[in-house]
Protein backbone atom coordinates (compact mmCIF):
# COMPACT_ATOMS: atom_id res chain seq x y z
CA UNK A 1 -39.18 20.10 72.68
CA UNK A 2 -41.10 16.29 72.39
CA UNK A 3 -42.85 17.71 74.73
CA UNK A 4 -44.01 20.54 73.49
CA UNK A 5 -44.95 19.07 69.52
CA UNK A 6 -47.00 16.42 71.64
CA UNK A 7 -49.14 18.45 73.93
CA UNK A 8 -49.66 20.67 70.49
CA UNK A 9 -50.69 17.38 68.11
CA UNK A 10 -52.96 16.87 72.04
CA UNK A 11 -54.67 19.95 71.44
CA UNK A 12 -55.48 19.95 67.95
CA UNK A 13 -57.04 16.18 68.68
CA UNK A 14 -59.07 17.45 71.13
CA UNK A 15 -60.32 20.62 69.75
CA UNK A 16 -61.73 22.07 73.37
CA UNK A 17 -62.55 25.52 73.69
CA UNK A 18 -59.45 27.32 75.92
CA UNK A 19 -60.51 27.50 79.09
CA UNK A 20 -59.72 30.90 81.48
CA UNK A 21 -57.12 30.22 84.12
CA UNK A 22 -57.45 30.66 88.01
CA UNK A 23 -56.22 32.65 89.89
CA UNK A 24 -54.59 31.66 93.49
CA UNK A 25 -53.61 33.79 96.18
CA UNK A 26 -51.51 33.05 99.55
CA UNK A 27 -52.54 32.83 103.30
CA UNK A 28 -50.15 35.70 103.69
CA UNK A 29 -51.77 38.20 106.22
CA UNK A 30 -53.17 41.71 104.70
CA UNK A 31 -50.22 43.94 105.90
CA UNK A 32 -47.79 41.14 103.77
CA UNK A 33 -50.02 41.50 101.06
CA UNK A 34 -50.18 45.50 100.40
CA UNK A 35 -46.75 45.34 100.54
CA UNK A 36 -45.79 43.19 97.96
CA UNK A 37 -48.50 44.64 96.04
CA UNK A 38 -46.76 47.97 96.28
CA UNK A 39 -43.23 46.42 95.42
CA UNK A 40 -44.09 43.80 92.73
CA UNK A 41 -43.18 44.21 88.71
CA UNK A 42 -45.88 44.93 86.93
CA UNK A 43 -46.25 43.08 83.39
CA UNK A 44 -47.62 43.30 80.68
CA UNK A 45 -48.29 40.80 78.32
CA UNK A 46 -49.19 42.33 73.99
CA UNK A 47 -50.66 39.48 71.63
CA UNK A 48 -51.27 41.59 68.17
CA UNK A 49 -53.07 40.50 65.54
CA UNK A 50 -54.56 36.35 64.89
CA UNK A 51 -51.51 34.47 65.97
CA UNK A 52 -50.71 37.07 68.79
CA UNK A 53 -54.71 36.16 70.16
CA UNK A 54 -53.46 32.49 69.41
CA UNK A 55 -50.79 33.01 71.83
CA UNK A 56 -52.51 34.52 74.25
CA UNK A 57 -55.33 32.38 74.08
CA UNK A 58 -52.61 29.27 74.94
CA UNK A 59 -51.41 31.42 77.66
CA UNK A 60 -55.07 31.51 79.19
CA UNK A 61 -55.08 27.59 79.06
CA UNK A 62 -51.79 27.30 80.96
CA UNK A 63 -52.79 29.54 83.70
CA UNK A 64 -50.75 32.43 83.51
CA UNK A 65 -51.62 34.59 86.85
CA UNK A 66 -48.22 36.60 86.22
CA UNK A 67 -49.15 39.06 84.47
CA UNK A 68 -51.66 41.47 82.67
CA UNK A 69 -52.60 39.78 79.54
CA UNK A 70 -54.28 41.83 76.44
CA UNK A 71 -55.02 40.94 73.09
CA UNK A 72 -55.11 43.58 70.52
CA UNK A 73 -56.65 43.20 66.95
CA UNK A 74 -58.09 45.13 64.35
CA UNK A 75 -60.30 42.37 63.60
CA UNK A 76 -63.40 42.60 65.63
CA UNK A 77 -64.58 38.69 65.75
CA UNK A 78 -61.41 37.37 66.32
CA UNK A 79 -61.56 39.66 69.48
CA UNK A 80 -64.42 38.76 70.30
CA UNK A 81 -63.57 34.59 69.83
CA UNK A 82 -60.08 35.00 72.31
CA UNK A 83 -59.58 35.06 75.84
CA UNK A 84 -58.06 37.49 76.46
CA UNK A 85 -59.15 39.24 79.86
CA UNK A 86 -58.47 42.24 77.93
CA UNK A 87 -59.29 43.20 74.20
CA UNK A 88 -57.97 46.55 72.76
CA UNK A 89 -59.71 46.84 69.28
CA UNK A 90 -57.17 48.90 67.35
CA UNK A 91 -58.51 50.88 63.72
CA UNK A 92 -62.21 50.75 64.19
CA UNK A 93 -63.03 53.63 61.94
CA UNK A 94 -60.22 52.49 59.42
CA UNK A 95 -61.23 49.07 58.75
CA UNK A 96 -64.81 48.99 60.64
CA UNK A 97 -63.61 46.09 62.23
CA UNK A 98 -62.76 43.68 59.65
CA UNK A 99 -58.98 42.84 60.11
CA UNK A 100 -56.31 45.11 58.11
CA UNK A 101 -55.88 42.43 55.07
CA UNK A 102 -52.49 41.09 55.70
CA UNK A 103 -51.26 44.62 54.47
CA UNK A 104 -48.52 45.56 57.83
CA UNK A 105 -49.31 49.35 56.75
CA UNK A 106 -52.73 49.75 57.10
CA UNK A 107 -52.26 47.72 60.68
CA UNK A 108 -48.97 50.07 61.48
CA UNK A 109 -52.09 52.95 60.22
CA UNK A 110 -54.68 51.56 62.93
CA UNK A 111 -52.36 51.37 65.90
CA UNK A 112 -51.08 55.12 65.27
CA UNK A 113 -54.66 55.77 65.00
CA UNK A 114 -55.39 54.51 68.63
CA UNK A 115 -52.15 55.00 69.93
CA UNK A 116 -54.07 56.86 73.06
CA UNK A 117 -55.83 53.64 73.91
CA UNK A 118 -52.75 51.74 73.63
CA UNK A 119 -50.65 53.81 76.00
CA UNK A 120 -53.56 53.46 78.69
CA UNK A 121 -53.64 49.91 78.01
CA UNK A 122 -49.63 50.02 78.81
CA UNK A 123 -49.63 52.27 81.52
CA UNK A 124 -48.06 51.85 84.90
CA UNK A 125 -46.11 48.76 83.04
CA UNK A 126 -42.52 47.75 84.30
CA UNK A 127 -42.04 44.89 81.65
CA UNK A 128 -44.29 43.78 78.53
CA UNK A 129 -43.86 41.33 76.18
CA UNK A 130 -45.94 41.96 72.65
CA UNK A 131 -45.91 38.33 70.39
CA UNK A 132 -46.68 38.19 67.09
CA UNK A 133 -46.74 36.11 64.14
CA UNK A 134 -44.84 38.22 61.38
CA UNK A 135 -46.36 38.47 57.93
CA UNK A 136 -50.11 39.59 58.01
CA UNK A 137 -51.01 42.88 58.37
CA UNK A 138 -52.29 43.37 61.94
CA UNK A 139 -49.29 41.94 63.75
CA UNK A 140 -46.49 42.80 61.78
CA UNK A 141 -47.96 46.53 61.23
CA UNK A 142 -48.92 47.35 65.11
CA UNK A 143 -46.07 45.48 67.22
CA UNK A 144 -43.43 48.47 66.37
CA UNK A 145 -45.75 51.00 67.43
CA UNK A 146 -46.84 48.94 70.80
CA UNK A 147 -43.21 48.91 71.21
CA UNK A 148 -41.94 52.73 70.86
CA UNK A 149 -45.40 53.13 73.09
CA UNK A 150 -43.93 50.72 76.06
CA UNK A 151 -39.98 52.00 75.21
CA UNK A 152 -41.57 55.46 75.69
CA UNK A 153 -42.73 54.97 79.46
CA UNK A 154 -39.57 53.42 80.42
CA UNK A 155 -40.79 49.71 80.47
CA UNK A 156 -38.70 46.74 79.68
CA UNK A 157 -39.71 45.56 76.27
CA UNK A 158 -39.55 42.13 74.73
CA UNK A 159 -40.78 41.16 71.46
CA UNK A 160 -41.08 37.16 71.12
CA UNK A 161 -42.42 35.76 67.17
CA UNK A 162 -42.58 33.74 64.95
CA UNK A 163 -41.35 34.08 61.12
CA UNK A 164 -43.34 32.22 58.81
CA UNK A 165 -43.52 29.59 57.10
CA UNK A 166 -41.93 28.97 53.87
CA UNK A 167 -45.09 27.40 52.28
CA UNK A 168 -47.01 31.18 53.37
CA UNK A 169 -44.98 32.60 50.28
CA UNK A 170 -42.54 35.26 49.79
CA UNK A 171 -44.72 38.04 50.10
CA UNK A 172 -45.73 37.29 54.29
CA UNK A 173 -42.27 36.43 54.53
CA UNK A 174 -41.01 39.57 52.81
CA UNK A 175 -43.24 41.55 55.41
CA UNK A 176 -42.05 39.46 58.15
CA UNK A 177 -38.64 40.56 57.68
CA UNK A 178 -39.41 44.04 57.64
CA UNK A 179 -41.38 43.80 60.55
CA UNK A 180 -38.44 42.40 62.25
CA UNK A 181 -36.39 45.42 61.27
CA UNK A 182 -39.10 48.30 62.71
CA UNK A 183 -39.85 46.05 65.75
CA UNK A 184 -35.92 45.63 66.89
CA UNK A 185 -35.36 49.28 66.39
CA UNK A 186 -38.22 50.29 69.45
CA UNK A 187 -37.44 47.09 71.39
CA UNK A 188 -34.93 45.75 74.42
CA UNK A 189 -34.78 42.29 73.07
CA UNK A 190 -36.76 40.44 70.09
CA UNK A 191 -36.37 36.58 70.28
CA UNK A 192 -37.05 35.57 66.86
CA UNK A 193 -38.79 31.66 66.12
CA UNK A 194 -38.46 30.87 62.40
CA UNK A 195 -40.88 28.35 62.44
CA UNK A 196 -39.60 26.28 59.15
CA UNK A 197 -37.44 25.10 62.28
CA UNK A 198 -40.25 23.36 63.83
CA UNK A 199 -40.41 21.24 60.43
CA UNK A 200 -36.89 19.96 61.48
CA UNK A 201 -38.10 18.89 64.25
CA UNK A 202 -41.64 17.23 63.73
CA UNK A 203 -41.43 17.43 59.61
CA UNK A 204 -44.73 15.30 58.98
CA UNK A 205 -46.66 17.17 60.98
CA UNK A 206 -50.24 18.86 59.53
CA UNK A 207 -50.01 22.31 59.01
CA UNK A 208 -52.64 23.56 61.89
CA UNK A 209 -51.18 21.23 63.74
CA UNK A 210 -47.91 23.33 63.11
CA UNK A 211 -49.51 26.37 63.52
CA UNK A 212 -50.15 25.12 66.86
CA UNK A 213 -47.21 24.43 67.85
CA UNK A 214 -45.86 27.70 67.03
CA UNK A 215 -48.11 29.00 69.51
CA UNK A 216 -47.00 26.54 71.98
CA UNK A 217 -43.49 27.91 71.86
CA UNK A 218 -44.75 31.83 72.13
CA UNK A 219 -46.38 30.88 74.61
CA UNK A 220 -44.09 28.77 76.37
CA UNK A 221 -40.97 31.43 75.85
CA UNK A 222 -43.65 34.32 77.75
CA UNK A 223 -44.12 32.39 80.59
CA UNK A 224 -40.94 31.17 81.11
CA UNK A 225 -39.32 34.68 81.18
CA UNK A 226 -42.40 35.88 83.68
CA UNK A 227 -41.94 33.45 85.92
CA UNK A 228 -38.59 33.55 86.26
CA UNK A 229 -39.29 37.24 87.85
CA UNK A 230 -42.31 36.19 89.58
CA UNK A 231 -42.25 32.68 91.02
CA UNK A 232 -39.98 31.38 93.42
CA UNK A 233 -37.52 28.61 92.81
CA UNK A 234 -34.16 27.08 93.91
CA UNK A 235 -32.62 29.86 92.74
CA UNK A 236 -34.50 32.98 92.25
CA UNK A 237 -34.21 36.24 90.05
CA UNK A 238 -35.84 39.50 90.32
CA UNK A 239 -36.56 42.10 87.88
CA UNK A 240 -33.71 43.48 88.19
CA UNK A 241 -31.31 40.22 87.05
CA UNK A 242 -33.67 39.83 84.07
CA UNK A 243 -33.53 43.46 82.93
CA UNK A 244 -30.25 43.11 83.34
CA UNK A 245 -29.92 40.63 80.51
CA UNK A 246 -32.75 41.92 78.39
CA UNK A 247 -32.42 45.72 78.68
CA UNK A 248 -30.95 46.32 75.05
CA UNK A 249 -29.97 43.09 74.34
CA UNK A 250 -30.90 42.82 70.86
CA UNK A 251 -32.06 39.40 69.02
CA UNK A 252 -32.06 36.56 70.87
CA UNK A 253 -32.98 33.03 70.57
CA UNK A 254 -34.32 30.18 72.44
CA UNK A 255 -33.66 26.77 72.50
CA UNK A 256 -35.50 23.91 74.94
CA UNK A 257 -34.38 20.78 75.59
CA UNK A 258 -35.42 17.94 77.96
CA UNK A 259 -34.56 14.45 79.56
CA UNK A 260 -37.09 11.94 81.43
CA UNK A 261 -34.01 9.74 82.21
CA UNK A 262 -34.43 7.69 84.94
CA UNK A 263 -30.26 6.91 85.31
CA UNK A 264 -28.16 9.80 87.38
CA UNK A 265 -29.01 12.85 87.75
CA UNK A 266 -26.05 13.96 85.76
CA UNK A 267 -26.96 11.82 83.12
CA UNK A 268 -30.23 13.69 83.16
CA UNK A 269 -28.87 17.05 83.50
CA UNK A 270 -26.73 17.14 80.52
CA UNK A 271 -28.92 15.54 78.16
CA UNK A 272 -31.45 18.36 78.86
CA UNK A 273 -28.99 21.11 78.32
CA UNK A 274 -27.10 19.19 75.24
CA UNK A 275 -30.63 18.84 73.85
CA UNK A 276 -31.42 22.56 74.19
CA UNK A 277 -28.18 23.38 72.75
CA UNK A 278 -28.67 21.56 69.68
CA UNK A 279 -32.76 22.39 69.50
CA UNK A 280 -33.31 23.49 65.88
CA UNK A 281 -34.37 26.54 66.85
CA UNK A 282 -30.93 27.77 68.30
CA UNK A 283 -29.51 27.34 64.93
CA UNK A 284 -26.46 30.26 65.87
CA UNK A 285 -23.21 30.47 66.79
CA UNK A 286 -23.35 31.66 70.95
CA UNK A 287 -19.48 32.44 71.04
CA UNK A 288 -20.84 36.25 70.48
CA UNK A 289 -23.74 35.53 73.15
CA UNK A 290 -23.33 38.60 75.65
CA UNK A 291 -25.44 36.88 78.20
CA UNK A 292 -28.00 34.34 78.66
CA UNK A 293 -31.35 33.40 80.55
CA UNK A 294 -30.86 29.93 81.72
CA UNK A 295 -35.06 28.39 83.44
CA UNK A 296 -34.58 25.10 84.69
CA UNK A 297 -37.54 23.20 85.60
CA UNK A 298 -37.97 19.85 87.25
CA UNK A 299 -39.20 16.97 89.41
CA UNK A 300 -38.81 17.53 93.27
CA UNK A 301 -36.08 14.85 93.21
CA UNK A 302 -34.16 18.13 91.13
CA UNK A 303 -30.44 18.92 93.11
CA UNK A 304 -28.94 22.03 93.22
CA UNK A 305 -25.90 20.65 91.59
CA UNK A 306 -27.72 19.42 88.46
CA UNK A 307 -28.88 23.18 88.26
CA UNK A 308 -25.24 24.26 88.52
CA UNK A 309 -24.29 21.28 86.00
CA UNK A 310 -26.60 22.92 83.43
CA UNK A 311 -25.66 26.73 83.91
CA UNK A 312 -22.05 25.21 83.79
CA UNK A 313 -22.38 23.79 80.56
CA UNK A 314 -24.53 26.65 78.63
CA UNK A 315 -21.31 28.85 79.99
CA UNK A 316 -18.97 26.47 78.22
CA UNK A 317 -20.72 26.87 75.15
């Protein structure tokens, strides 16, 4: 989680424009190719509304070649501003383009009103993840109708975001909530980030700077799930072992931890797994867990048996 709060406090320091990733492909010959082509997930990755195009715009900076990723908005410059590959402008004709006004009905109004252009957007989709920051209007309003959209053509669908801040008031937070409610009802799985939790962690921390980290762990969460299905490892999943979890799994949480140890490697191992046990943002009792997603990265020098260490001990827990 260190980690993560520094390379956000990096970012805001520098203040460089997000740069578009690149893509890289294998020597594998042409006949390899077509085939995994024809056998790979396809996913899809929704940010809705500004701190959805935040997320995806951090996404873009890490490099994520996983997946589709689309931003959709109501408001037309902050469209314009992310990098998003793809843009879906949602509501044109209700709000000519000018963002819904933090009101979660007028942007629930302007994604039933393009709900065609959605569906194409989310066509052909095994998995897709929509973020969000709950509590404006855009995000919270159109995320429960991307959802019942993706639900609709069979897709896995996750829902990772953020609930806001305590100093954003009670009425975002109000609307959060109820956003939560509509978007758990059309989704798989919602992992839920209260970000007052970030406070425990870095509490003197600017608030842009905190905003920023919020979108660090969005987009941190999306591309650890989509490369767990798409990237090879010591040990791998497919699809199928993540839908497995996922597939109506309810709310779920995340917690991260990490260790730069230089002692054993058990040492090492545990501290990273106590640390993600205890992360702030994991603040619930797992007794009632029905299963978990356990991504383990680390240096070559990484065993096998400090990966089963670590599964060992989230199972204990």
């Amino acid at each position: 989680m260190e980690s993560i709060v520094q390379e956000a406090i990096a970012r805001a320091d520098a203040k460089k424009p997000p740069q578009e990733s690149k893509k890289h492909f294998s020597d594998s010959d042409e006949e390899l190719r077509k085939i995994i082509e024809n056998i790979k997930t396809s996913i899809k990755v929704i940010g809705a509304g500004g701190a959805g195009s935040n997320t995806i715009d951090r996404l873009m900076e890490m490099g994520v070649d996983s997946g589709d990723v689309i931003a959709i908005n109501t408001d037309a410059l902050h469209l314009l501003r992310c990098t998003a590959p793809k843009k879906v402008l949602i509501g044109a004709k209700l709000t000519r383009g000018i963002g819904a006004g933090n009101d979660p009905v007028v942007g629930e109004q302007c994604a039933e009103t393009d709900v065609e252009k959605i569906a194409e957007t989310l066509h052909g989709a095994d998995m897709v993840f929509i973020t969000c920051g709950l509590g404006g209007g855009t995000g919270t309003g159109s995320v429960p109708v991307v959802a019942e959209i993706a639900m609709d053509i069979q897709a896995l669908t996750v829902g990772i975001v953020t609930l806001p801040f305590t100093v954003e008031g009670k009425f975002r937070a109000a609307n959060a909530l109820k956003g939560l409610k509509k978007l758990k009802k059309h989704s798989d799985t919602v992992i839920v980030i209260p970000n007052d939790k970030l406070l425990e962690l870095a509490p003197n921390l600017p608030l842009n700077v905190a905003f920023k980290v919020a979108d660090e762990l969005l987009a941190n969460a999306v591309k650890g799930i989509t490369d767990m299905v798409t990237k090879s490892g010591l040990v791998n999943l497919d699809f199928a072992d993540v839908r497995a979890i996922l597939k109506n799994g309810g709310t779920a949480m995340i917690g991260m931890g990490e260790s730069n140890r230089d002692t054993s490697m058990e040492a090492r191992a545990e501290e990273s797994v106590r640390r993600a046990l205890k992360s702030p943002l994991l603040d619930v009792d797992m007794s009632g867990a029905t299963g978990a997603l356990v991504n383990i990265t680390g240096s070559p020098d990484m065993t096998l048996e400090e990966a089963q260490q670590i599964v060992r001990i989230v199972s204990e827990n």
